[in-house]
Protein backbone atom coordinates (compact mmCIF):
# COMPACT_ATOMS: atom_id res chain seq x y z
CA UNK A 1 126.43 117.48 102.15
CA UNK A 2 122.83 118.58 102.12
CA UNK A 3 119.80 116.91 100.61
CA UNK A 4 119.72 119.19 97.58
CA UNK A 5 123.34 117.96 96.71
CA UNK A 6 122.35 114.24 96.15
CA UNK A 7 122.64 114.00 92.85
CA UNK A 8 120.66 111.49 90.23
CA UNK A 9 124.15 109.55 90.12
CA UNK A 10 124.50 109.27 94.22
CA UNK A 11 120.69 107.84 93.81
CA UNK A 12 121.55 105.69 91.59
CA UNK A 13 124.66 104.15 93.66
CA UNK A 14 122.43 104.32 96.21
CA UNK A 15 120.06 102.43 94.79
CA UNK A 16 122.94 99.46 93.70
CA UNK A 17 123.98 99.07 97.02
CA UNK A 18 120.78 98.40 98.33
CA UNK A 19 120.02 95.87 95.64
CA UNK A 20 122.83 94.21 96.07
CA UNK A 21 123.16 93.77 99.30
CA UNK A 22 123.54 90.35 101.42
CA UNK A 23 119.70 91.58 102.95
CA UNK A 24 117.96 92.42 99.72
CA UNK A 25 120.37 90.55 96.79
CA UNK A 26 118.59 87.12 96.17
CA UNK A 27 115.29 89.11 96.01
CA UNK A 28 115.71 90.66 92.77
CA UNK A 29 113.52 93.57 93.90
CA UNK A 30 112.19 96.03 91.57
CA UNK A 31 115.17 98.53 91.05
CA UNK A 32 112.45 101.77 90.47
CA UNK A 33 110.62 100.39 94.10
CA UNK A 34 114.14 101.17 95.78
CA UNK A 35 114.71 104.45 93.80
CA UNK A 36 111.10 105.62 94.80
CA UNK A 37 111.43 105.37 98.72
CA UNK A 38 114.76 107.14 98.04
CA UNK A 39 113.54 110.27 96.11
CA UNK A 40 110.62 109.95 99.32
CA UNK A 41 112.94 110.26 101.72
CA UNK A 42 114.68 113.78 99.97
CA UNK A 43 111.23 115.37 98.81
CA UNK A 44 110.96 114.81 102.95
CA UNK A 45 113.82 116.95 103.77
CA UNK A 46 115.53 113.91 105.34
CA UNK A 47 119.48 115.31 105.76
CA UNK A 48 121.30 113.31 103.14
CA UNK A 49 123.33 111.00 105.59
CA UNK A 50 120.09 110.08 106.42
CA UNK A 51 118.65 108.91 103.65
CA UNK A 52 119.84 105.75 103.51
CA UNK A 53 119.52 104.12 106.68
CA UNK A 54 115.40 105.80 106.64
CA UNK A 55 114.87 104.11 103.26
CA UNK A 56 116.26 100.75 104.22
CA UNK A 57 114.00 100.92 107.65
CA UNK A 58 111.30 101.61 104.86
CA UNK A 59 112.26 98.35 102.75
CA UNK A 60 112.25 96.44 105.37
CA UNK A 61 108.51 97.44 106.61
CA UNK A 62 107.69 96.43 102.85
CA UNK A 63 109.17 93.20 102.24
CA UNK A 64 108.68 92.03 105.70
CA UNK A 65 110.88 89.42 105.96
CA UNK A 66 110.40 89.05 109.74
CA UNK A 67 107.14 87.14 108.82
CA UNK A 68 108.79 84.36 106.93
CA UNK A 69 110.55 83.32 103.74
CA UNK A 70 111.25 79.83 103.20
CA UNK A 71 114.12 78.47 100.99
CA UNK A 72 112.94 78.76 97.32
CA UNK A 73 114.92 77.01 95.80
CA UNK A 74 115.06 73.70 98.36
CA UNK A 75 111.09 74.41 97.84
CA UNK A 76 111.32 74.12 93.95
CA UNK A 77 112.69 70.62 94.32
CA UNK A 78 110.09 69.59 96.87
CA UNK A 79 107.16 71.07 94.76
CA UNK A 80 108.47 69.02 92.00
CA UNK A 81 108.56 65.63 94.08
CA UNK A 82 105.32 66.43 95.27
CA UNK A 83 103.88 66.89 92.02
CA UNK A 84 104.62 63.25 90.61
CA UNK A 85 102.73 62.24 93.80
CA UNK A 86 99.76 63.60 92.68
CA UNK A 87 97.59 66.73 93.76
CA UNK A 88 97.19 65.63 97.56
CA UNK A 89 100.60 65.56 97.50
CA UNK A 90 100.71 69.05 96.10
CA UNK A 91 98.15 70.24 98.62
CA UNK A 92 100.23 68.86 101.72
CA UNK A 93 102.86 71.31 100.16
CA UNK A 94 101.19 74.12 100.07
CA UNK A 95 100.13 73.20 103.74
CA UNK A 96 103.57 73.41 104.73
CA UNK A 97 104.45 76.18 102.36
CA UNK A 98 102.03 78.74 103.87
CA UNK A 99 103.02 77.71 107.51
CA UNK A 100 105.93 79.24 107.06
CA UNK A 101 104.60 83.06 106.51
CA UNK A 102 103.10 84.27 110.13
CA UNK A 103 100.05 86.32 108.08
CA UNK A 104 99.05 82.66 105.99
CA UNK A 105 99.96 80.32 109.20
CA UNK A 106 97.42 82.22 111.20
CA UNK A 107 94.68 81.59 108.53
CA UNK A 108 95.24 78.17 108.27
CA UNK A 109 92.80 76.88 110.90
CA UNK A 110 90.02 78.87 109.65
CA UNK A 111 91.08 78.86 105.94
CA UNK A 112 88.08 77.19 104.60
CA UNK A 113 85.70 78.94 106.63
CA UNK A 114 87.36 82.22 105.20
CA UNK A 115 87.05 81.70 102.30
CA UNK A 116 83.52 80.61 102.18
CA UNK A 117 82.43 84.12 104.00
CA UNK A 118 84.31 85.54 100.98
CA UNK A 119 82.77 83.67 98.51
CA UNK A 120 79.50 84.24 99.99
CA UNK A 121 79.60 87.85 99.44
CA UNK A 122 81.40 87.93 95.85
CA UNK A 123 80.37 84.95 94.10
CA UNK A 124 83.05 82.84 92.34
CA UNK A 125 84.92 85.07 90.45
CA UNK A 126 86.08 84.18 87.02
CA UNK A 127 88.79 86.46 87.05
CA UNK A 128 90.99 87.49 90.77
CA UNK A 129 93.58 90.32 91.00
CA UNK A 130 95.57 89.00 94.00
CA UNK A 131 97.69 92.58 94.92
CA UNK A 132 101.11 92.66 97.35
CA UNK A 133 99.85 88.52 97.16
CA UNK A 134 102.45 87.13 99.45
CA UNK A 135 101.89 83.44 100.33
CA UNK A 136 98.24 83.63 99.76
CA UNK A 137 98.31 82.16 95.88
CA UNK A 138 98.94 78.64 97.81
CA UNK A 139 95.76 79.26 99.40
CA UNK A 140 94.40 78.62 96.19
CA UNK A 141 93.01 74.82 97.11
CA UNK A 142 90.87 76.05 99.66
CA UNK A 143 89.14 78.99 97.83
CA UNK A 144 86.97 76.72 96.37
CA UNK A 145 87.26 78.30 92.92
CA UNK A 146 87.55 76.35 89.41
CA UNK A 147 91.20 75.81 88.49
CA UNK A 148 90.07 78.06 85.23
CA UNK A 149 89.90 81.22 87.07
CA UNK A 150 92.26 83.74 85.67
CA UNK A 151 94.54 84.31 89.18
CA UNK A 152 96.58 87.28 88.72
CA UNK A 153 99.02 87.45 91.83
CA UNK A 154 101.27 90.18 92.08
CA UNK A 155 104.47 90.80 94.84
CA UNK A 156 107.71 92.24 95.08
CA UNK A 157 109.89 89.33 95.67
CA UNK A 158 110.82 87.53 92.29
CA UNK A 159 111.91 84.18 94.08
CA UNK A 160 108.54 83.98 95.49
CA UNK A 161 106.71 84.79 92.45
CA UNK A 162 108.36 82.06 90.11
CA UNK A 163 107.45 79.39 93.23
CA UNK A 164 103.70 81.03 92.66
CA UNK A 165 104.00 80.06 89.04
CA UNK A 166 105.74 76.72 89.42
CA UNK A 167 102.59 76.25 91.82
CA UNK A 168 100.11 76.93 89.42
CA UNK A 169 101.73 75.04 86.88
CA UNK A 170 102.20 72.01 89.02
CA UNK A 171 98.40 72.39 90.06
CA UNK A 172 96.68 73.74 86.87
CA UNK A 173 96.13 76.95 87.06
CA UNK A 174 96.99 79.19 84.30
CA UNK A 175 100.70 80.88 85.83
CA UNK A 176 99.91 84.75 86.18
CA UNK A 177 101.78 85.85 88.37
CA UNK A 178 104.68 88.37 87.91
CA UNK A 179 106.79 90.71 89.74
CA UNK A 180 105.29 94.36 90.02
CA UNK A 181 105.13 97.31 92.43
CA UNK A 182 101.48 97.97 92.47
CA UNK A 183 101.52 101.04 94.39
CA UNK A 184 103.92 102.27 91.26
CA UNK A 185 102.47 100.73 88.78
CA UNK A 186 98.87 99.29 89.72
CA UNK A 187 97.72 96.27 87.60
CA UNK A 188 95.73 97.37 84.48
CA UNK A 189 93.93 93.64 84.16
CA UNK A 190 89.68 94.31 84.51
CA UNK A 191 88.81 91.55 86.88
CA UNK A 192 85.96 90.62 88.62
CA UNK A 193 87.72 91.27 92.29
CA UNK A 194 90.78 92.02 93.95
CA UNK A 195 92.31 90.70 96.95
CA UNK A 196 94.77 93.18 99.38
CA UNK A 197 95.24 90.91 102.59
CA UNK A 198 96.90 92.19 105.39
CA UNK A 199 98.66 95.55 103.53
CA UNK A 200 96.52 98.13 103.70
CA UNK A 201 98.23 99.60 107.00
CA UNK A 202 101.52 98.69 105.50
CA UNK A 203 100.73 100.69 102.88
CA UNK A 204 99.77 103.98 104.59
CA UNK A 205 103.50 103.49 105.86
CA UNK A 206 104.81 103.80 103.12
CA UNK A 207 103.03 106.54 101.71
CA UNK A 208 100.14 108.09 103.89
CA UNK A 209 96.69 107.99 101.89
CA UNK A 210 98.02 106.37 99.03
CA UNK A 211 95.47 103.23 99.60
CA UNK A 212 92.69 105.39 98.12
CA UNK A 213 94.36 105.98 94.76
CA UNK A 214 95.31 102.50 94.22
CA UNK A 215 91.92 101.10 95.29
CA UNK A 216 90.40 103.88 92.74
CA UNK A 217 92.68 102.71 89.96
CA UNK A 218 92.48 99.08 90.15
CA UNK A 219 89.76 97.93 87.38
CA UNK A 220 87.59 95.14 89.20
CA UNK A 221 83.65 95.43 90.93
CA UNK A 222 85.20 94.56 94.07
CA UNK A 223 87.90 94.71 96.54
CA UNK A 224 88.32 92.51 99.40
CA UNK A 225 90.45 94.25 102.10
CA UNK A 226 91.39 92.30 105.25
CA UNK A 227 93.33 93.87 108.48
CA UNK A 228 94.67 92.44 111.19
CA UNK A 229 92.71 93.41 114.31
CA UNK A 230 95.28 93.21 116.77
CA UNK A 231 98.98 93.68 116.43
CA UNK A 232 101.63 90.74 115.94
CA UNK A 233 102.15 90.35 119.33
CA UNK A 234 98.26 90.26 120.18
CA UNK A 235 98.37 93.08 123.12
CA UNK A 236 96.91 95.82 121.20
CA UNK A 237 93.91 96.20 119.76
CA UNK A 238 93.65 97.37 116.01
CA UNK A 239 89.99 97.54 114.95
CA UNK A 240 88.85 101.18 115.76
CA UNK A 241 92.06 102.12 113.84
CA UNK A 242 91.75 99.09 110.75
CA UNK A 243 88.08 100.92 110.43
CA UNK A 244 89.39 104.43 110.63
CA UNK A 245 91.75 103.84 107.75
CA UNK A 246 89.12 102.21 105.41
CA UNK A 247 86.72 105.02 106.14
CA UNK A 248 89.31 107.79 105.04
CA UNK A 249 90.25 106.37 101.97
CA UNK A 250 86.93 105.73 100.72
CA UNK A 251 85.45 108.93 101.80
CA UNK A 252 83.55 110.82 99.16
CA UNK A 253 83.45 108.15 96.72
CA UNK A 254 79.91 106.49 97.45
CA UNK A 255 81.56 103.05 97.42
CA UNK A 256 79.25 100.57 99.63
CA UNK A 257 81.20 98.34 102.31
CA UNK A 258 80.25 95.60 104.47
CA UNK A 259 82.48 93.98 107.31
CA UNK A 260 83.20 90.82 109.16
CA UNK A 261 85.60 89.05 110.88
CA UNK A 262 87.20 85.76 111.59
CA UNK A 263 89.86 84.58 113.83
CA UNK A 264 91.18 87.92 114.50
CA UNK A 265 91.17 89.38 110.88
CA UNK A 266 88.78 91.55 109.82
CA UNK A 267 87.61 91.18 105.94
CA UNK A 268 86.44 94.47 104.40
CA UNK A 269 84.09 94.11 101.70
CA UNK A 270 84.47 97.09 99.11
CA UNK A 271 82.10 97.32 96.15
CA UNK A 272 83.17 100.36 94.18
């Protein structure tokens, strides 16, 4: 069989097994996020036995589950405890919550101070558009902003999202966040910022260049990019590369940036 015989039906079985797979099952995913990096992987030329096995690798890269997922349900319950203790009982869960994620453990030392060089450069937003969010919405004690801000989070996996809400219900923030693709359909929200922590580069693997159509569509003042500047394993360094990719998708545009750095991730500032 060659790519041009996969039909729309073997896509969409295609697509069902994925879903419903031990790996992928409990994550509800987004079913047209799955039939995207298929139809990638054929406008590619990739031989149809291939398909699969390249999309999944894809997948993978996206929802990143080597960097942590706790158990969300067992975390439900504990939220739940915690919040008839009170809101330092909350915050001690969150504490332990974004421990668990390698990209939010290794802010935790330095969270405050990372969050005041943002909000030294943006203000305090009234309204945040946190995209591919993660476990940063946890973070949300430390940002130092009022518990009115309108905090639109935004990920993939619709386990984690519902804990996000139960979160910001248990803490008082207004629940906003839902399950979306953004690079297939980028929030529509005007807000005064965004946030895209540690995705960029994840990003450009999964579909070179696209960061500069998504940064161009989202409706906010400006976006706060951050890159790691060395990889995972800290033996290479990133930052020459981490500029590099900012630079190209922002070419031509006349957008202004600024740049910093702490503990080993740099923070682009992006004012469109």
């Amino acid at each position: 069989m060659s790519v041009r015989e996969l039909t729309e039906d073997d896509i969409r079985k295609m697509t069902d097994r994925v879903l419903g797979s031990r790996k992928y099952a409990s994550m509800d995913l987004p079913r047209e996020t799955v039939t995207d990096l298929i139809r990638r992987e054929i406008a590619a030329g990739r031989p149809a036995k291939e398909v699969e096995k390249a999309m999944r690798e894809k997948l993978h890269q996206i929802i990143a589950p080597y960097l942590g997922d706790p158990d969300y349900e067992a975390e439900e319950r504990r939220l739940a405890e915690a919040a008839l203790q009170g809101q330092d009982a909350v915050e001690d869960w969150c504490l332990q919550l974004l421990a668990v994620h390698t990209s939010s453990r290794e802010r935790i030392p330095h969270m405050r101070e990372f969050y005041q060089a943002i909000r030294e450069r943006i203000g305090t937003p009234q309204s945040v558009l946190d995209t591919a969010c993660a476990f940063n919405p946890f973070a949300f004690p430390w940002m130092g902003f009022p518990k009115k801000t309108a905090y639109h989070a935004y990920d993939l996996h619709a386990p984690r999202v519902r804990l996000i809400n139960s979160f910001f219900r248990a803490y008082g923030v207004e629940p906003l966040a839902e399950v979306r693709d953004i690079l297939l359909d980028p929030p529509e929200v005007p807000a005064d910022t965004a946030f895209f922590f540690k995705e960029a580069h994840r990003f450009e693997s999964r579909q070179k260049g696209c960061n500069r159509d998504f940064w161009i569509s989202l409706p906010v003042r400006t976006i706060v990019v951050t890159l790691p500047a060395e990889n995972l394993t800290g033996q290479h360094q990133m930052r020459d590369r981490q500029r590099s990719l900012i630079e190209k998708n922002i070419e031509g545009l006349g957008w202004e940036t600024e740049e910093t750095e702490i503990a080993g991730e740099m923070i682009f500032f992006i004012r469109k």
